[in-house]
PDB file of N, CA and C in Angstrom:
ATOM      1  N   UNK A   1      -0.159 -19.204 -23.646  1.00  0.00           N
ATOM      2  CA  UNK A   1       0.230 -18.467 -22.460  1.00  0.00           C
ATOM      3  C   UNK A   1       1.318 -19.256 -21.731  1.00  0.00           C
ATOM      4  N   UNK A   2       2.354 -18.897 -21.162  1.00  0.00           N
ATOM      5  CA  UNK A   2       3.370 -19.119 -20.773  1.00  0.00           C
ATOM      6  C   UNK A   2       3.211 -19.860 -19.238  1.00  0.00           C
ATOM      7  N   UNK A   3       3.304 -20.273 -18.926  1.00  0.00           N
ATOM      8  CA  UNK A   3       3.141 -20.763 -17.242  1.00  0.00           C
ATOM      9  C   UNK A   3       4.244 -20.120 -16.058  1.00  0.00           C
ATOM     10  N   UNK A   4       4.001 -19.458 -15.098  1.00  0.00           N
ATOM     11  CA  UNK A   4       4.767 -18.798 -14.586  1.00  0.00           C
ATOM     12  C   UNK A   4       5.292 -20.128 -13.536  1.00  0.00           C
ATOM     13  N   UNK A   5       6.764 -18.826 -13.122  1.00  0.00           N
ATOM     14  CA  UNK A   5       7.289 -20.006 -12.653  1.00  0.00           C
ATOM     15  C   UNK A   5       7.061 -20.037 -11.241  1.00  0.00           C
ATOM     16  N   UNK A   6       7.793 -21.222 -10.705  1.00  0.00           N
ATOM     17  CA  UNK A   6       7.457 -21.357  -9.177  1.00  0.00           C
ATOM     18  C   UNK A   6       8.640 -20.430  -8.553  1.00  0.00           C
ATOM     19  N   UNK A   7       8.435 -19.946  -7.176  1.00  0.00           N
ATOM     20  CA  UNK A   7       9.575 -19.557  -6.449  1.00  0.00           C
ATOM     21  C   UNK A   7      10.525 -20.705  -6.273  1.00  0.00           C
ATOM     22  N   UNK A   8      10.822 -21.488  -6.140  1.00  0.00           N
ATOM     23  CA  UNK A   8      11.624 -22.887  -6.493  1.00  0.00           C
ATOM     24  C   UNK A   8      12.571 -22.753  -7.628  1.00  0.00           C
ATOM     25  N   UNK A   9      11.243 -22.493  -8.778  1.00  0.00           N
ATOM     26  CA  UNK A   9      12.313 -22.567  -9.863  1.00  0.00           C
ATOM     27  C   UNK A   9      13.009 -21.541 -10.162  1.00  0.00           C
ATOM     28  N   UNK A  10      12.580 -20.254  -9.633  1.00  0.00           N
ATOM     29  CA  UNK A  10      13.457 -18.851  -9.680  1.00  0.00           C
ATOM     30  C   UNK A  10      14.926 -18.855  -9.145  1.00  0.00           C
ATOM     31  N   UNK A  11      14.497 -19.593  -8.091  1.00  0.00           N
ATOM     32  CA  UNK A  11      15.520 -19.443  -6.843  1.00  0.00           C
ATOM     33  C   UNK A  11      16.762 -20.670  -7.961  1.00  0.00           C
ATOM     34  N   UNK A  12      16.263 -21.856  -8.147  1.00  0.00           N
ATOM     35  CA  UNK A  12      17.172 -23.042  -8.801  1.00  0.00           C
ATOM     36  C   UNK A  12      17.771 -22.529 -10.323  1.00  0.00           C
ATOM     37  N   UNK A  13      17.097 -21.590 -10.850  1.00  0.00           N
ATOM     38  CA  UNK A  13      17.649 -20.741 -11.648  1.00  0.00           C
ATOM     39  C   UNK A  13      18.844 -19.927 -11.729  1.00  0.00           C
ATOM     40  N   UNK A  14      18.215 -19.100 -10.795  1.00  0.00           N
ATOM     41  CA  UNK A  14      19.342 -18.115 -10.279  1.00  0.00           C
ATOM     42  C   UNK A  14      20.793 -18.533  -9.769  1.00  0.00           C
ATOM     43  N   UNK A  15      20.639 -19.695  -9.131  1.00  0.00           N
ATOM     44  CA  UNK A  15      21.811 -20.210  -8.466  1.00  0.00           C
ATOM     45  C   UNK A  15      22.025 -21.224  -9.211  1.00  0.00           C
ATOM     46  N   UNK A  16      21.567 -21.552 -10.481  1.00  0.00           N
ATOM     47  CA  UNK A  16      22.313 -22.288 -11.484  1.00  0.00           C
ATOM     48  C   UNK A  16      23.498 -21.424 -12.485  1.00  0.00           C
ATOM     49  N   UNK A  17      22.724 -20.445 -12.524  1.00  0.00           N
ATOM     50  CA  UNK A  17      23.339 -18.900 -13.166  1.00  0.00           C
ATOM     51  C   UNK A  17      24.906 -18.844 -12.170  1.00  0.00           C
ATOM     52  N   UNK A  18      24.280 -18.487 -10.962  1.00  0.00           N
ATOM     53  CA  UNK A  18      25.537 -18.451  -9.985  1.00  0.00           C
ATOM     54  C   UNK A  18      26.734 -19.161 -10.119  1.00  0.00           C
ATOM     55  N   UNK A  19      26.334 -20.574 -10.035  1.00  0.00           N
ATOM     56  CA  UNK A  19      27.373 -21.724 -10.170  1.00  0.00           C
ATOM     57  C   UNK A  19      27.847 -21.629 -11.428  1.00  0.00           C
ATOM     58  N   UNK A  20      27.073 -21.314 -12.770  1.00  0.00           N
ATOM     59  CA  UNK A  20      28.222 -21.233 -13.522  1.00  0.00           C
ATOM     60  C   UNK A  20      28.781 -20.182 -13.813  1.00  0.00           C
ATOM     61  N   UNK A  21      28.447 -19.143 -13.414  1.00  0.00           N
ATOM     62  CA  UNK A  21      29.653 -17.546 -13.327  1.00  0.00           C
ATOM     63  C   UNK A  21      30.790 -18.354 -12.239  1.00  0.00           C
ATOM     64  N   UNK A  22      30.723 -19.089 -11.727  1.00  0.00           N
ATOM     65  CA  UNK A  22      31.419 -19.204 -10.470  1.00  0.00           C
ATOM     66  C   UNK A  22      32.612 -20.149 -11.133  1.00  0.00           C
ATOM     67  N   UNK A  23      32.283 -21.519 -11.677  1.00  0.00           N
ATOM     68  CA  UNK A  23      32.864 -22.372 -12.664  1.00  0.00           C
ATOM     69  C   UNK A  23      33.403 -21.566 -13.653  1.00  0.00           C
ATOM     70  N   UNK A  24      33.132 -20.846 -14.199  1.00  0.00           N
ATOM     71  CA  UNK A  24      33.860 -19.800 -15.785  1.00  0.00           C
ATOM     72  C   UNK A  24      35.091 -19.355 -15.482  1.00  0.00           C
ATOM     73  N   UNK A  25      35.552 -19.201 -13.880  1.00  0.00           N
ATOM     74  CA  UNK A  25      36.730 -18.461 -13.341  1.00  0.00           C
ATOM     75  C   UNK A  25      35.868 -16.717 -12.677  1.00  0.00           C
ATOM     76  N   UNK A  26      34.624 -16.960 -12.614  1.00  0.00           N
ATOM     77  CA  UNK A  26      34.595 -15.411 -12.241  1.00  0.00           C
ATOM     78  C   UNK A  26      34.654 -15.343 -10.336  1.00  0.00           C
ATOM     79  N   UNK A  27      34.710 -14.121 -10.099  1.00  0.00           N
ATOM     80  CA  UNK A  27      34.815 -14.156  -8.236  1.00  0.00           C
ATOM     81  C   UNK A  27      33.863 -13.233  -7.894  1.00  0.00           C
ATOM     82  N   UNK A  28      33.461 -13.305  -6.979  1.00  0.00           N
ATOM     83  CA  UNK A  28      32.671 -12.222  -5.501  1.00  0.00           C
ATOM     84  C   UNK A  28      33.590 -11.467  -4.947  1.00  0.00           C
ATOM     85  N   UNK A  29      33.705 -10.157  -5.003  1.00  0.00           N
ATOM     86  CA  UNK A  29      33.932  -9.438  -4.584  1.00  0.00           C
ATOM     87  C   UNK A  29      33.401  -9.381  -3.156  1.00  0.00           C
ATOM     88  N   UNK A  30      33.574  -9.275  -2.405  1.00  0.00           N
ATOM     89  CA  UNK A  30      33.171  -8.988  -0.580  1.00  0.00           C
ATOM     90  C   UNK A  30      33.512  -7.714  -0.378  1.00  0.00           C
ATOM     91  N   UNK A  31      32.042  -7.208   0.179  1.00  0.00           N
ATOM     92  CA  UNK A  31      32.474  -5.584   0.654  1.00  0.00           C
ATOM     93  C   UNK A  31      31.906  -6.147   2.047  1.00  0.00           C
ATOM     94  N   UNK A  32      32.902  -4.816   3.318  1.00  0.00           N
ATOM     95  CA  UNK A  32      32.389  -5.171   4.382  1.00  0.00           C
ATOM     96  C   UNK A  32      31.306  -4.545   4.614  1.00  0.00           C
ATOM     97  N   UNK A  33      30.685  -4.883   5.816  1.00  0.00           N
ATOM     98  CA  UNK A  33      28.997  -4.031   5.792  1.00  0.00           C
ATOM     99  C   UNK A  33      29.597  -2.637   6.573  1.00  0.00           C
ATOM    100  N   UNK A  34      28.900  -1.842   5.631  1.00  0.00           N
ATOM    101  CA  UNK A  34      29.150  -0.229   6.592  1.00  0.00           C
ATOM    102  C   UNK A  34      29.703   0.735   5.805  1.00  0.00           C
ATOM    103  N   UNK A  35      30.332   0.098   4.465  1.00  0.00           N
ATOM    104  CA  UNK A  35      31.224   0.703   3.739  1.00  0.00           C
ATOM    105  C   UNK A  35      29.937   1.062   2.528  1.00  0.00           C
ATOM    106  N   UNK A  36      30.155   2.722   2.548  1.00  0.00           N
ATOM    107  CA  UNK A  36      28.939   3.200   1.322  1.00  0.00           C
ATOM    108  C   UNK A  36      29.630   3.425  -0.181  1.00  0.00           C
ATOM    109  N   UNK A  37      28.482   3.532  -0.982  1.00  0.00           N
ATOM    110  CA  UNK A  37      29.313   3.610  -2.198  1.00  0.00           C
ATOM    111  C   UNK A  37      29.248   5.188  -2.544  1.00  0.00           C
ATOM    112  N   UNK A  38      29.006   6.028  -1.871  1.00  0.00           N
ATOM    113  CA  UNK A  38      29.021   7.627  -1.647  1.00  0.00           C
ATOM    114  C   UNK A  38      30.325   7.965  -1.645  1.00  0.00           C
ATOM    115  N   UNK A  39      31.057   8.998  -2.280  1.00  0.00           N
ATOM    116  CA  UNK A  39      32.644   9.432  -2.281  1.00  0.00           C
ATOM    117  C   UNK A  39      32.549   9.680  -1.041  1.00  0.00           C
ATOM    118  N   UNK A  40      31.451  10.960  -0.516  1.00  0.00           N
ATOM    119  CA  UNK A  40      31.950  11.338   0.587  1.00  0.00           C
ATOM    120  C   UNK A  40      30.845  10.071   1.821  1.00  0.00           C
ATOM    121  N   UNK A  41      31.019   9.814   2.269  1.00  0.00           N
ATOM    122  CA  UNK A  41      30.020   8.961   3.215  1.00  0.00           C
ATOM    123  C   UNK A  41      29.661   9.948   4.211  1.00  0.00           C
ATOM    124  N   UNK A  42      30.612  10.366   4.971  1.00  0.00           N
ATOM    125  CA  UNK A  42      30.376  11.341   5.984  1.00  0.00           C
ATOM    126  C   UNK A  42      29.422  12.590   6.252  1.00  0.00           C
ATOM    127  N   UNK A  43      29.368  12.867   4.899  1.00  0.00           N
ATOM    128  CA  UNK A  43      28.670  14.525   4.722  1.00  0.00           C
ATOM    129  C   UNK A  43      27.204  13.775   4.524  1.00  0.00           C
ATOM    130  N   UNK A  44      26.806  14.734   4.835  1.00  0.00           N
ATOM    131  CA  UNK A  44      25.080  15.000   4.615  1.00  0.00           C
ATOM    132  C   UNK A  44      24.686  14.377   3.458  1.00  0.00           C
ATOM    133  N   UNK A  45      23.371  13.855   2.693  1.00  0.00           N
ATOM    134  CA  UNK A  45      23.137  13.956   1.779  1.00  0.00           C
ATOM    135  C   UNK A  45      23.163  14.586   0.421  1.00  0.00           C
ATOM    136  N   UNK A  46      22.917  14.725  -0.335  1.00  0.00           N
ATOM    137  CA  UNK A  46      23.336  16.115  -1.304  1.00  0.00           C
ATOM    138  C   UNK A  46      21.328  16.169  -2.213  1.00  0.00           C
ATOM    139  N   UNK A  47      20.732  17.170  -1.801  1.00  0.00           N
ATOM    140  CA  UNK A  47      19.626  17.245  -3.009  1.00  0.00           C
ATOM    141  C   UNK A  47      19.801  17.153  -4.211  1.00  0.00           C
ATOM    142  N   UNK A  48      18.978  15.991  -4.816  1.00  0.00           N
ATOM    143  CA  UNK A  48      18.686  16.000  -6.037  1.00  0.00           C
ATOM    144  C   UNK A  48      18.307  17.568  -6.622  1.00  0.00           C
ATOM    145  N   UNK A  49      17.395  17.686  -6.322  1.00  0.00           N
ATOM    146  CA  UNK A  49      16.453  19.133  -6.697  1.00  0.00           C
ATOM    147  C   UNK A  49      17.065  20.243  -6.516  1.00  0.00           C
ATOM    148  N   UNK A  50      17.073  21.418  -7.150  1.00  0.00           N
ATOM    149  CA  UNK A  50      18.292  22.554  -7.227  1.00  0.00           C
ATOM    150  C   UNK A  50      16.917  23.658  -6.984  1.00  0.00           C
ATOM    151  N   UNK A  51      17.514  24.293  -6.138  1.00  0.00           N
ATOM    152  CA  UNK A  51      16.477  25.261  -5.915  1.00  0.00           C
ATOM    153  C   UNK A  51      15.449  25.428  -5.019  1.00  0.00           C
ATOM    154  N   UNK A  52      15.261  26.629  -4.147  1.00  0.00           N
ATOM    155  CA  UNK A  52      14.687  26.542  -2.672  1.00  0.00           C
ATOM    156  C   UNK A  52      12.665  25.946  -3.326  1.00  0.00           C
ATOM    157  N   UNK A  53      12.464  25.214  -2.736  1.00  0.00           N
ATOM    158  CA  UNK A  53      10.975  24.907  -3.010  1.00  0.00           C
ATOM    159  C   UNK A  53      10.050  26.430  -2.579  1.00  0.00           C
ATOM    160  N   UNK A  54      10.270  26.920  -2.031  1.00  0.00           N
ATOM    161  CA  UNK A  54       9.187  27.858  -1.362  1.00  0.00           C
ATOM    162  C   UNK A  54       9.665  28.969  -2.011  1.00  0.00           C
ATOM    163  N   UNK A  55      10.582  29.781  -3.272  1.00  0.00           N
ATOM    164  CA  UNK A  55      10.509  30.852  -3.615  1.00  0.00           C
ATOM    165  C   UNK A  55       9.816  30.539  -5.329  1.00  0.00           C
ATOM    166  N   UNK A  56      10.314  29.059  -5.882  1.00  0.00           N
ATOM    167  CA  UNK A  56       9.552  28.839  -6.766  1.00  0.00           C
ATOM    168  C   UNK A  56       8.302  29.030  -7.041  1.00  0.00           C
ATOM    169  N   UNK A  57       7.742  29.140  -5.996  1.00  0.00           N
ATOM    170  CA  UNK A  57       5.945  28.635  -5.955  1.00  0.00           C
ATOM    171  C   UNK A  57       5.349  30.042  -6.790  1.00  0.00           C
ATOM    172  N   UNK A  58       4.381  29.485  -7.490  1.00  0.00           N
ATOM    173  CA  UNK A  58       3.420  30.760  -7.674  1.00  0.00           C
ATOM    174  C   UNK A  58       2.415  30.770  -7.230  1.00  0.00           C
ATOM    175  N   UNK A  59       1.579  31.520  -6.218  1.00  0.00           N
ATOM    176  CA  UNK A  59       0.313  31.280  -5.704  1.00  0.00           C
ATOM    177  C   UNK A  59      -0.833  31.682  -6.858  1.00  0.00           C
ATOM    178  N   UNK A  60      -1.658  30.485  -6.658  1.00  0.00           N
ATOM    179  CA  UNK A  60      -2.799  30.372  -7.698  1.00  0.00           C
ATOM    180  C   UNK A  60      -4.581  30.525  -6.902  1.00  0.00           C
ATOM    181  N   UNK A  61      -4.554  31.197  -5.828  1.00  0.00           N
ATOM    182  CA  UNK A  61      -5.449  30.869  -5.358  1.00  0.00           C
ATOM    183  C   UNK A  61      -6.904  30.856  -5.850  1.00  0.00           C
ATOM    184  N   UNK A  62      -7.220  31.713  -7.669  1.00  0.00           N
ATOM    185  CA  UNK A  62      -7.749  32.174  -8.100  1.00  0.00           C
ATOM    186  C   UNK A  62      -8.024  30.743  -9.008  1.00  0.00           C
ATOM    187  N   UNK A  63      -7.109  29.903  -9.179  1.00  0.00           N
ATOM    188  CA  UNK A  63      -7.432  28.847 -10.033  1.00  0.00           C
ATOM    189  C   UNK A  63      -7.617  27.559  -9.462  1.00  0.00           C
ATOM    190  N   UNK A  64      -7.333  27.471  -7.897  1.00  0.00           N
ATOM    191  CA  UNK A  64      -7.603  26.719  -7.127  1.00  0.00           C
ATOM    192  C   UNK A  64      -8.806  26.801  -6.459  1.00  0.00           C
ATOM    193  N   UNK A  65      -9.300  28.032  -6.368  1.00  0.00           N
ATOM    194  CA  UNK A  65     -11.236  28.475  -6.182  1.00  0.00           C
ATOM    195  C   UNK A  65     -11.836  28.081  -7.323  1.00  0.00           C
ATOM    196  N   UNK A  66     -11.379  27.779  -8.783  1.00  0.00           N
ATOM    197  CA  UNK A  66     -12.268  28.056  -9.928  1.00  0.00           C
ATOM    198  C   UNK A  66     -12.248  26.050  -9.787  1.00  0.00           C
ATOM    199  N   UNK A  67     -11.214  25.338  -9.652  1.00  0.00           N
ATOM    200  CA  UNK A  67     -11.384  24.124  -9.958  1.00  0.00           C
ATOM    201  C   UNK A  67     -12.476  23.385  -8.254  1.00  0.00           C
ATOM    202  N   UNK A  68     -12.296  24.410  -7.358  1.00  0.00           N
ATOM    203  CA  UNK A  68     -13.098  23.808  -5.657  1.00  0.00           C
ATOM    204  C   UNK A  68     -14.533  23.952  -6.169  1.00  0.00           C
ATOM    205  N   UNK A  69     -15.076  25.341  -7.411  1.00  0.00           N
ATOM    206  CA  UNK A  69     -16.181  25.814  -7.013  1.00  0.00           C
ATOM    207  C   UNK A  69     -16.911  24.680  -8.365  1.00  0.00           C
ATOM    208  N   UNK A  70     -16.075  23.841  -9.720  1.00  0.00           N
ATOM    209  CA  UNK A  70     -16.662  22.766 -10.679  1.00  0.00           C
ATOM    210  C   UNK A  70     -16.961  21.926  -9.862  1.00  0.00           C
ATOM    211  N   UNK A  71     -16.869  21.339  -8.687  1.00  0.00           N
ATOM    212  CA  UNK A  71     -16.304  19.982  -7.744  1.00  0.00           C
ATOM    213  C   UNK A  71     -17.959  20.061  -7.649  1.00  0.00           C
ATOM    214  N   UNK A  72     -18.636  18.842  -8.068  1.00  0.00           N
ATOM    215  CA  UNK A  72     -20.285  18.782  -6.985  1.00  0.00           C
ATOM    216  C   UNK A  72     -20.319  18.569  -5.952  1.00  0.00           C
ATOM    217  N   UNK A  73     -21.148  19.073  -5.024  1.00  0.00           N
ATOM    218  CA  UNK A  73     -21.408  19.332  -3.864  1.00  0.00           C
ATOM    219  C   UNK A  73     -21.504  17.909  -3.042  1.00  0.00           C
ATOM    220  N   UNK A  74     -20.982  17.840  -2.250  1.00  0.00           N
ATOM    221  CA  UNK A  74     -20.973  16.418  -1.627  1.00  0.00           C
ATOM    222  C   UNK A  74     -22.932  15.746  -1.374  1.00  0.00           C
ATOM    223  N   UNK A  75     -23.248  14.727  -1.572  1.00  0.00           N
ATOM    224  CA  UNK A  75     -24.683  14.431  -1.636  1.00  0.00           C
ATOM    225  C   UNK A  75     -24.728  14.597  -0.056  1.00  0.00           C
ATOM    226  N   UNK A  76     -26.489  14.922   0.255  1.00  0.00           N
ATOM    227  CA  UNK A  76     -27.360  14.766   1.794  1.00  0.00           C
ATOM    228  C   UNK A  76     -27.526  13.194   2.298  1.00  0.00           C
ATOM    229  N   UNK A  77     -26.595  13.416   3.235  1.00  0.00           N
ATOM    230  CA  UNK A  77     -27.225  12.065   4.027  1.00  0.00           C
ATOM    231  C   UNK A  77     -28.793  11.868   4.147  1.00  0.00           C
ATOM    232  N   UNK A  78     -28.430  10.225   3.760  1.00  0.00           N
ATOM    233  CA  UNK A  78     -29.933   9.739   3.472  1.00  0.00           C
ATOM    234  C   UNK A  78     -30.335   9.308   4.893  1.00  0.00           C
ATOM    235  N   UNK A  79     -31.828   9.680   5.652  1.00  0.00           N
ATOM    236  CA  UNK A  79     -31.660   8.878   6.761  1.00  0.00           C
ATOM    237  C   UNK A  79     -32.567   8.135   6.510  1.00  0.00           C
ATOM    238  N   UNK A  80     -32.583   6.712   6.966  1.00  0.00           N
ATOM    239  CA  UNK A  80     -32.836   5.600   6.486  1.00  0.00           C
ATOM    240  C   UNK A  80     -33.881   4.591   7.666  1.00  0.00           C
ATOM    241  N   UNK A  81     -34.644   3.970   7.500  1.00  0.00           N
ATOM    242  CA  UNK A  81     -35.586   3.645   8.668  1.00  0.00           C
ATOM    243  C   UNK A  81     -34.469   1.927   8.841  1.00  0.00           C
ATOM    244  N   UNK A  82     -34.619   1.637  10.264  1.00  0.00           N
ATOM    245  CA  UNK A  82     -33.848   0.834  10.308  1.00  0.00           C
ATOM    246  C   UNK A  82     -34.558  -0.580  10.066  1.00  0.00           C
ATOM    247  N   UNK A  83     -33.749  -1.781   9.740  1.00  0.00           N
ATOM    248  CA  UNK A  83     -34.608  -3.072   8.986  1.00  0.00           C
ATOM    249  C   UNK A  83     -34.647  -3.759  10.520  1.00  0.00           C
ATOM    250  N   UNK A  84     -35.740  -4.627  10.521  1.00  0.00           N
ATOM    251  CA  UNK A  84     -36.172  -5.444  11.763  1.00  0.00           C
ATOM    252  C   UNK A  84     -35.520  -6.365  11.671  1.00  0.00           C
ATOM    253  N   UNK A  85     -34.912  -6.674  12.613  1.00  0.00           N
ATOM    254  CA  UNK A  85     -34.071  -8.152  13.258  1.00  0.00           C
ATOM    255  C   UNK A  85     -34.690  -9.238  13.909  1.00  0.00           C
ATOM    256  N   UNK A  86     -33.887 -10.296  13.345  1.00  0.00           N
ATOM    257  CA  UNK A  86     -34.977 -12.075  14.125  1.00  0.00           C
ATOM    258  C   UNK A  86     -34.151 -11.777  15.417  1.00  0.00           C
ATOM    259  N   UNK A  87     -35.180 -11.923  16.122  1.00  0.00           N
ATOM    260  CA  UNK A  87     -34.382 -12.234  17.869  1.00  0.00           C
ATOM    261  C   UNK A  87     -35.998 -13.410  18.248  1.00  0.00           C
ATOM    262  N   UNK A  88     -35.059 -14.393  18.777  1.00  0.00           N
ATOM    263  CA  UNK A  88     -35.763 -15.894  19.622  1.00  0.00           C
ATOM    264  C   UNK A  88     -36.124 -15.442  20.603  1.00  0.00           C
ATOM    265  N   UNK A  89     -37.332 -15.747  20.760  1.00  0.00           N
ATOM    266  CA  UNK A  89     -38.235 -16.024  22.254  1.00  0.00           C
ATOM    267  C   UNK A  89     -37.619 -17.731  22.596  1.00  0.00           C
ATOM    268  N   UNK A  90     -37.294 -17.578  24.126  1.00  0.00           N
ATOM    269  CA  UNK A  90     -36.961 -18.789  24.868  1.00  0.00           C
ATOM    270  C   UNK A  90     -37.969 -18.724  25.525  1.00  0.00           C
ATOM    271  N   UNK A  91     -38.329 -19.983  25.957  1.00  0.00           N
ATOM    272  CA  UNK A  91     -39.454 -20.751  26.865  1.00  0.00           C
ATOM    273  C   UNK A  91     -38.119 -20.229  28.665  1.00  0.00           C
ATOM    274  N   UNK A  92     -39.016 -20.966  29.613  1.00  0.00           N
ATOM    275  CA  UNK A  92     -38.652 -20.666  30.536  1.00  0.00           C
ATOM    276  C   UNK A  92     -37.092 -21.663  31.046  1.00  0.00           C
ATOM    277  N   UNK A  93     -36.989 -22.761  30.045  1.00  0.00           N
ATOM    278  CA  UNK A  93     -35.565 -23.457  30.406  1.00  0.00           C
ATOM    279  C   UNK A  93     -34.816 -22.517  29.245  1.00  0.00           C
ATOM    280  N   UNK A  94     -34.595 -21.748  28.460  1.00  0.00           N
ATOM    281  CA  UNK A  94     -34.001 -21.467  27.921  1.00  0.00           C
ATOM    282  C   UNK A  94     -33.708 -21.981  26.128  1.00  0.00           C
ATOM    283  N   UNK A  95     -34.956 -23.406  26.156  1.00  0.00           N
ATOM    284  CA  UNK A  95     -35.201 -23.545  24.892  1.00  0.00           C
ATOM    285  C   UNK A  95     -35.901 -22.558  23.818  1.00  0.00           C
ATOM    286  N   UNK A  96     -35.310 -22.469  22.346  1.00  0.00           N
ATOM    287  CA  UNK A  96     -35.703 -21.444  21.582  1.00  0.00           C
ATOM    288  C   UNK A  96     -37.392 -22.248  21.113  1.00  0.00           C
ATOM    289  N   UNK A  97     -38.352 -21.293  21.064  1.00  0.00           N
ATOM    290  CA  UNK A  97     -39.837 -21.192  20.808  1.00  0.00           C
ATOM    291  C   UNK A  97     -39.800 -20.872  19.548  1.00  0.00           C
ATOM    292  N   UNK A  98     -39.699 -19.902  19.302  1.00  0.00           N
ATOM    293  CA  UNK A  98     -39.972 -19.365  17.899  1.00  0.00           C
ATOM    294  C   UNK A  98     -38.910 -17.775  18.051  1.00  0.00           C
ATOM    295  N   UNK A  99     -39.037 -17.405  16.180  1.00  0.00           N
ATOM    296  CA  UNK A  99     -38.387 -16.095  16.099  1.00  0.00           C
ATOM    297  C   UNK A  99     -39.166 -15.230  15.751  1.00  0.00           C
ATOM    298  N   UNK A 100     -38.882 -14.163  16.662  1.00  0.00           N
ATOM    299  CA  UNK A 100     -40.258 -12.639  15.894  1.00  0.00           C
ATOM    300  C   UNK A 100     -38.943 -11.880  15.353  1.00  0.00           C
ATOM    301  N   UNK A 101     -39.927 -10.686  14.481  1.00  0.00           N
ATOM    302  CA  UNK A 101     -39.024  -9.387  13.980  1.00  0.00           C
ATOM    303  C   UNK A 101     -39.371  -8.827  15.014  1.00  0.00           C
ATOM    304  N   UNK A 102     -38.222  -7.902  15.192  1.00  0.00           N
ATOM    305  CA  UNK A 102     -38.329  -6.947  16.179  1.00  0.00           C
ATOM    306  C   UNK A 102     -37.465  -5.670  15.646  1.00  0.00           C
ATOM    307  N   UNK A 103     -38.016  -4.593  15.567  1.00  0.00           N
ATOM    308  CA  UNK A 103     -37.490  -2.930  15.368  1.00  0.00           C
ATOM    309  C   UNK A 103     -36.814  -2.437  16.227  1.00  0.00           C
ATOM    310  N   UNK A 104     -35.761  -2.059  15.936  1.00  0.00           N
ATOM    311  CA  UNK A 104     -35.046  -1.466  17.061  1.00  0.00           C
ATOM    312  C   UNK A 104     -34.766  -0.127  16.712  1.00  0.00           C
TER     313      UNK A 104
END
């Protein structure tokens, strides 16, 4: 199994990579911030998806009752008797005596 690496060594990697694209003769291009790579920047978005969503649809309500009515019925809450808790009896300075159960 391979040993993964540290963020250290990713990072000393990467910018070993860097330095030598940089040494080979290659350059950085600088774009200023603000500038999109969209032809039009200005206009609206453009949808991926072709076609109004809401005339596509076919209503299935007949197969959407048949898969609600396989579904089992959600189970009955169980009601449950509640478990007794240690609570300390203090003496009259506030030292602990002993612990009883107590039901609440």
């Amino acid at each position: 199994m391979k040993p993964t690496k540290t963020r250290r060594e990713l990072h000393a990697e990467l910018q070993a990579q860097i330095d030598a694209f940089l040494h080979d003769g290659g350059n950085v291009n600088e774009v200023p911030q603000g500038v999109s790579g969209r032809p039009y920047a200005q206009s609206p978005l453009i949808s991926i998806f072709e076609g109004t969503s809401h005339e596509d649809r076919t209503p299935l309500p007949d197969v959407v009752a048949a898969i609600e009515a396989r579904r089992k019925p959600p189970a009955p809450l169980k009601h449950y008797k509640p478990r007794p808790k240690k609570k300390v009896i203090l003496d009259d300075f506030g030292q602990p005596l002993r612990w009883e159960w107590v039901e609440e």
